[in-house]
C-alpha atoms as a PDB file:
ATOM      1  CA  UNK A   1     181.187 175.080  37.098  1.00  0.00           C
ATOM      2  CA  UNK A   2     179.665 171.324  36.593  1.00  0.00           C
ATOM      3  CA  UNK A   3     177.074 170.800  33.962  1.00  0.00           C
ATOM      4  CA  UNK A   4     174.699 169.616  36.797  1.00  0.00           C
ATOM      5  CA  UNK A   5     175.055 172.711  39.186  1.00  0.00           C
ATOM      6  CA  UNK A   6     174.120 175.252  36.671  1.00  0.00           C
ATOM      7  CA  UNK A   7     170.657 176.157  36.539  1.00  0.00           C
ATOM      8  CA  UNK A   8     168.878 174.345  34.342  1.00  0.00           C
ATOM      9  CA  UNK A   9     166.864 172.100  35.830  1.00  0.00           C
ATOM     10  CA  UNK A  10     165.172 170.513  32.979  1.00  0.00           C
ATOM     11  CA  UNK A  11     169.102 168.656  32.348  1.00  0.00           C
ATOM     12  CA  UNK A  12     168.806 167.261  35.661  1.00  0.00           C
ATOM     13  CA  UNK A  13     165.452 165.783  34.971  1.00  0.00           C
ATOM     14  CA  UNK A  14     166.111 164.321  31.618  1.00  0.00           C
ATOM     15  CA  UNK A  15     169.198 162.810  33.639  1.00  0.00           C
ATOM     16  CA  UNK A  16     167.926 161.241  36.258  1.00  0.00           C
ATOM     17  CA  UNK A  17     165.074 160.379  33.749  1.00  0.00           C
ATOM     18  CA  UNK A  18     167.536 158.557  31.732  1.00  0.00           C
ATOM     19  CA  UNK A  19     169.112 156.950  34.601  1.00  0.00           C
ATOM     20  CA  UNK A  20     166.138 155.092  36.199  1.00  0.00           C
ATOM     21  CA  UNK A  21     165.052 153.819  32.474  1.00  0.00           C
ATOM     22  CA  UNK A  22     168.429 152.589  32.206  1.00  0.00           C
ATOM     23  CA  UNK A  23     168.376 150.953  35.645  1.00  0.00           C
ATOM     24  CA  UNK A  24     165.049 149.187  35.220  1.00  0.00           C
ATOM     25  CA  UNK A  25     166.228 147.867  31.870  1.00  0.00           C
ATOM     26  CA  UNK A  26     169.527 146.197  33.210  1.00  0.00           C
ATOM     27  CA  UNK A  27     166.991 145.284  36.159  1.00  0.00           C
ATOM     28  CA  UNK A  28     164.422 143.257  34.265  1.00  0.00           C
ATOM     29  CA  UNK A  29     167.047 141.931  31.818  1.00  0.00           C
ATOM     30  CA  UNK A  30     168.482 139.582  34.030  1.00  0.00           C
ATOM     31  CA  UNK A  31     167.707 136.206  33.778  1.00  0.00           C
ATOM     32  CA  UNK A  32     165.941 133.965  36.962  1.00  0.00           C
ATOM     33  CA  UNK A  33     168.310 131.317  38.588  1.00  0.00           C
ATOM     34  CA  UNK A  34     167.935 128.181  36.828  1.00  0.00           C
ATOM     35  CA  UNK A  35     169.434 124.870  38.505  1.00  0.00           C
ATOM     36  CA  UNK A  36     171.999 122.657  36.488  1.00  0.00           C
ATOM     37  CA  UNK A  37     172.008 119.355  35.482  1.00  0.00           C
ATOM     38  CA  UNK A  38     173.054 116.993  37.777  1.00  0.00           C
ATOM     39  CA  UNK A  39     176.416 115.233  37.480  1.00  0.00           C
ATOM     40  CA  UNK A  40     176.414 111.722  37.581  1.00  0.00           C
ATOM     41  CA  UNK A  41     172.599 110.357  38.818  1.00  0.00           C
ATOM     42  CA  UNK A  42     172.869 106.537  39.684  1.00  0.00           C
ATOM     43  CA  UNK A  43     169.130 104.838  39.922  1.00  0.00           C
ATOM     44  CA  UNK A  44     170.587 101.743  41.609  1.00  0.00           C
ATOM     45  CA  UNK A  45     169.878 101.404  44.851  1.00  0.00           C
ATOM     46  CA  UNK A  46     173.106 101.685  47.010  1.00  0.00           C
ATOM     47  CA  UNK A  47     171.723  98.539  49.192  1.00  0.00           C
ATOM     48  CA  UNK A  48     171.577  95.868  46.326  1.00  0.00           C
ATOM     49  CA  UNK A  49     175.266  96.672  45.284  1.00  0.00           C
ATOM     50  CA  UNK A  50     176.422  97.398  48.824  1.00  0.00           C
ATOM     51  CA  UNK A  51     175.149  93.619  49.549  1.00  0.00           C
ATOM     52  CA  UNK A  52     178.205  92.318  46.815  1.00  0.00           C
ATOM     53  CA  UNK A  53     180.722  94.740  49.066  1.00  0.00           C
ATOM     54  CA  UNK A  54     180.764  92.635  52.063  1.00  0.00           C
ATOM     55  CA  UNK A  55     181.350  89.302  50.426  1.00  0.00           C
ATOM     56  CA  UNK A  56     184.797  90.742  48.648  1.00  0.00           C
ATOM     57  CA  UNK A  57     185.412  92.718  51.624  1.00  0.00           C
ATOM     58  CA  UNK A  58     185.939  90.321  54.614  1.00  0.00           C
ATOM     59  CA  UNK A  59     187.783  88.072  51.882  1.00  0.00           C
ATOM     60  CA  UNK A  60     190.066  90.943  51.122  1.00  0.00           C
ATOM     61  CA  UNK A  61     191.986  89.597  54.200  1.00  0.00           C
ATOM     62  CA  UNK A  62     193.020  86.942  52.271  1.00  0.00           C
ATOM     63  CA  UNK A  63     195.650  86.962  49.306  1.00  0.00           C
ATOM     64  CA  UNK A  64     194.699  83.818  47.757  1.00  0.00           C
ATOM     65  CA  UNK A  65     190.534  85.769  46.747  1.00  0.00           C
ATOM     66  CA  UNK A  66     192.779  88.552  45.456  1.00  0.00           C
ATOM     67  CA  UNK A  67     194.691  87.454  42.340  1.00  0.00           C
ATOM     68  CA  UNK A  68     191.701  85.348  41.333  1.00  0.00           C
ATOM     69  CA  UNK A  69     189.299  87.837  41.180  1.00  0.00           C
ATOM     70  CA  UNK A  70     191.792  90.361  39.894  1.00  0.00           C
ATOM     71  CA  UNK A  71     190.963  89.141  36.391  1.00  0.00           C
ATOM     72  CA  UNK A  72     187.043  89.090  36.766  1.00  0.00           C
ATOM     73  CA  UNK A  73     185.293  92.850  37.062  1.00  0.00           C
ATOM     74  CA  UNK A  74     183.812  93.613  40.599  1.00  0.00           C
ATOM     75  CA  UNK A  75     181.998  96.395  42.303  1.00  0.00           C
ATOM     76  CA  UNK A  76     182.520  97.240  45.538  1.00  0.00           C
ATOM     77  CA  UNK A  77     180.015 100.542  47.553  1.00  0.00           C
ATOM     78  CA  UNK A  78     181.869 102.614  50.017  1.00  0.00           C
ATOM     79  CA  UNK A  79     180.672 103.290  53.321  1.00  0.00           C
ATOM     80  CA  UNK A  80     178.169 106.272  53.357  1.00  0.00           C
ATOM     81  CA  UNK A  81     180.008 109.278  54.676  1.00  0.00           C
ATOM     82  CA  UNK A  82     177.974 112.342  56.681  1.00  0.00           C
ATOM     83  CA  UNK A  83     178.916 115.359  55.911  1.00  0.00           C
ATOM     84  CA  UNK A  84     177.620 118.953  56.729  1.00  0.00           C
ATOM     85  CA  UNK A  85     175.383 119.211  54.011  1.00  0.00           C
ATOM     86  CA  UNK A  86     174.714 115.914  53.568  1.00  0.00           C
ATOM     87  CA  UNK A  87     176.026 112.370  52.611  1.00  0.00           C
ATOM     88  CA  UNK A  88     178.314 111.032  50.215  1.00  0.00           C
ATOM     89  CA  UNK A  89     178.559 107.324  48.815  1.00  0.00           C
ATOM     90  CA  UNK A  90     181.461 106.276  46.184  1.00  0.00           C
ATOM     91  CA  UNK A  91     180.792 102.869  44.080  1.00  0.00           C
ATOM     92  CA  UNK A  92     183.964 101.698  42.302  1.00  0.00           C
ATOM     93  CA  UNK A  93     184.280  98.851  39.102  1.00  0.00           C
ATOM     94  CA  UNK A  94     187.143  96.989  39.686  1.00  0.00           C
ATOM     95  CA  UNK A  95     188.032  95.254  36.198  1.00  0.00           C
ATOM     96  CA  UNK A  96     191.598  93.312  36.235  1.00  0.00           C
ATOM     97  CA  UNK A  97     193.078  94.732  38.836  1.00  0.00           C
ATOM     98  CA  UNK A  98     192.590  98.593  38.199  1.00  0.00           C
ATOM     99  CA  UNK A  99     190.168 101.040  39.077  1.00  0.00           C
ATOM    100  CA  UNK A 100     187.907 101.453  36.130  1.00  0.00           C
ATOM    101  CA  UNK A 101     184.970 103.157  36.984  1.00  0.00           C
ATOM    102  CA  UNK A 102     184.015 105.272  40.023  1.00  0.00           C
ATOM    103  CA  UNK A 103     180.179 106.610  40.632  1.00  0.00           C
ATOM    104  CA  UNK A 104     179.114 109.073  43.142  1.00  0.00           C
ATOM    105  CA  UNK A 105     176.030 106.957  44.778  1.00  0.00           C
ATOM    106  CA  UNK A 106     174.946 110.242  47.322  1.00  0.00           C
ATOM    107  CA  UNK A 107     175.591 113.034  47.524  1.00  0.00           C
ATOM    108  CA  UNK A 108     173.851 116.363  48.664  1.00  0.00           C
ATOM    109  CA  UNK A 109     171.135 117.613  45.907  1.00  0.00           C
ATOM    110  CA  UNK A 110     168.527 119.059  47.909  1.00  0.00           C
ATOM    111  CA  UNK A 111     169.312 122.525  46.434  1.00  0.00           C
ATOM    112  CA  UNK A 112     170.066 124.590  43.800  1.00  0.00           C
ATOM    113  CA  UNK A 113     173.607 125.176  45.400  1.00  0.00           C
ATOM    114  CA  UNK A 114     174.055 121.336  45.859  1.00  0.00           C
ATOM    115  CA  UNK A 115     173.260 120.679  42.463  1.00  0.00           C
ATOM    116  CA  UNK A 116     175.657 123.404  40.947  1.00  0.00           C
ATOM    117  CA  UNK A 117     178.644 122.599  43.168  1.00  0.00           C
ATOM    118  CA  UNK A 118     178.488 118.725  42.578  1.00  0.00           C
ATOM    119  CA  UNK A 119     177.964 119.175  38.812  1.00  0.00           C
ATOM    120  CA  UNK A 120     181.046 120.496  38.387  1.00  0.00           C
ATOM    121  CA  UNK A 121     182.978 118.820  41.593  1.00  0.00           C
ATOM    122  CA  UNK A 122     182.314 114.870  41.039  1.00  0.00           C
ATOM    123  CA  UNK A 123     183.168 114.218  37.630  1.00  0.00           C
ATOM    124  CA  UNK A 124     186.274 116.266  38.562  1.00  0.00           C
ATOM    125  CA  UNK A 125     186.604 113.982  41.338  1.00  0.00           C
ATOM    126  CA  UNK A 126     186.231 110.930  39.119  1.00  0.00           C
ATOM    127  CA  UNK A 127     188.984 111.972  36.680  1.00  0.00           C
ATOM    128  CA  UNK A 128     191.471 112.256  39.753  1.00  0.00           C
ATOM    129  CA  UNK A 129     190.351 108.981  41.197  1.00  0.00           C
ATOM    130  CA  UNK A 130     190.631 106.975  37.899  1.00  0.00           C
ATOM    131  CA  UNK A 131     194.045 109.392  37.374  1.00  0.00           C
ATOM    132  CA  UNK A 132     195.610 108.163  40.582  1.00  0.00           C
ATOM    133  CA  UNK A 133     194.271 104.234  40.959  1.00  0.00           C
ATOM    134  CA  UNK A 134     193.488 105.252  44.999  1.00  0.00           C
ATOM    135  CA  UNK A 135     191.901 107.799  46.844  1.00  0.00           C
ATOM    136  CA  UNK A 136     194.939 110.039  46.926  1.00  0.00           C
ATOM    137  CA  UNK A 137     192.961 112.834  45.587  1.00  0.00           C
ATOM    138  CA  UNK A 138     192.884 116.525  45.340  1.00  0.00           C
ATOM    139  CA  UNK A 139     190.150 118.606  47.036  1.00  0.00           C
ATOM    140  CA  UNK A 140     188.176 120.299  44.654  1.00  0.00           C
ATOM    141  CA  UNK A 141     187.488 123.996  45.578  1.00  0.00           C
ATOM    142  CA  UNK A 142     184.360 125.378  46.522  1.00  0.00           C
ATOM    143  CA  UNK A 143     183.345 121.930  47.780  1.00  0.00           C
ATOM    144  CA  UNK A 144     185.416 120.567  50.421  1.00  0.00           C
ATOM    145  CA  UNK A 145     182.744 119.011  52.190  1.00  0.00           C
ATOM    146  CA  UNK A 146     182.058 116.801  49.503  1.00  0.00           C
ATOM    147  CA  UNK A 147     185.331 116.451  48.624  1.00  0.00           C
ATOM    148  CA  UNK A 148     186.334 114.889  51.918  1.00  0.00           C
ATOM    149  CA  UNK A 149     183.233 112.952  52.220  1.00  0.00           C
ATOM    150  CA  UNK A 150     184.200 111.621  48.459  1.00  0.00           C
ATOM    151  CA  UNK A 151     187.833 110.920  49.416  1.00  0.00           C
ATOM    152  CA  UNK A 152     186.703 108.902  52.557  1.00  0.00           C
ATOM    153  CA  UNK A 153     184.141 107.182  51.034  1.00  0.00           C
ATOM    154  CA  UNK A 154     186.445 105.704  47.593  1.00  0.00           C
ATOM    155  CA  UNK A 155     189.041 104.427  50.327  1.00  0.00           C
ATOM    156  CA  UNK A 156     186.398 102.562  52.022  1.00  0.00           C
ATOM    157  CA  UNK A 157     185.021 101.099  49.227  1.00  0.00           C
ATOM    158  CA  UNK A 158     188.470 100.205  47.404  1.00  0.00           C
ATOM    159  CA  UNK A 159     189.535  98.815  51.097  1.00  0.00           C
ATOM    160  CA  UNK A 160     186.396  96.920  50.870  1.00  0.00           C
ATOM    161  CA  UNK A 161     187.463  95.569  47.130  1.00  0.00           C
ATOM    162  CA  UNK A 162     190.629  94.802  48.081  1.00  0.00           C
ATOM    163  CA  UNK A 163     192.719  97.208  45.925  1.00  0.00           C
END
């Protein structure tokens, strides 16, 4: 016969005694939800750069702007890119010809969730970018929406640099 179907009823007690100590315990042990750090914050206003964009961008037509400026270092914003939870801007630094530098501009942080996704999701973005000199990217996992809104946004703004 079971040790719990015998009759002693003071085992059962100190059992399920045991059990709801050891349940509250575990219970207020665990530690409240604390948001991350953020990834990559820019203060610059995407305007002031995106005002530079449009100068090398409707010369980027043009070979003979291209191979001048190849050797100078440029920045160039991508268009702003809606996505379900929110948009996505990519600036890039252009130094000699090669993609050197890549910064998210926007992206969603209005939540916890935002913030813990995109802290690990751009700067893995950023490696692949500066990896693969174009936006021919992988998706991270776990944020697609940003990932797409990322991938769009880099072409547009290394279209608009002329790369």
């Amino acid at each position: 016969m079971h040790a719990l179907k015998r009759n002693r009823p003071l085992r059962r007690i100190v059992l399920a005694g045991a059990a709801t100590v050891t349940g509250m315990v575990l219970l207020l042990s665990l530690k409240p939800h604390t948001g991350p750090t953020l990834a990559t914050a820019d203060t610059k206003s995407p305007t002031v750069s995106g005002s530079s964009a449009p100068s090398s961008g409707s010369s980027g037509g043009s070979s003979g702007s291209s191979p001048g400026s190849a050797t100078g270092s440029r920045t160039a914003t991508g268009d702003t890119v809606q996505t379900r939870w929110g948009p996505v801007q990519v600036r890039v630094t252009i130094t000699g010809g090669k993609l050197t530098d890549v910064t998210a501009v926007r992206y969603p942080q209005d939540n916890p969730r935002d913030q813990e996704i995109n802290s690990y999701a751009l700067p893995q973005l950023r490696r692949e970018a500066l990896a693969a000199q174009s936006a021919d990217i992988d998706m991270v996992s776990g944020a697609t929406y940003t990932s797409t809104g990322y991938k769009q946004s880099l072409q547009s703004a290394l279209d608009s640099a002329g790369l």
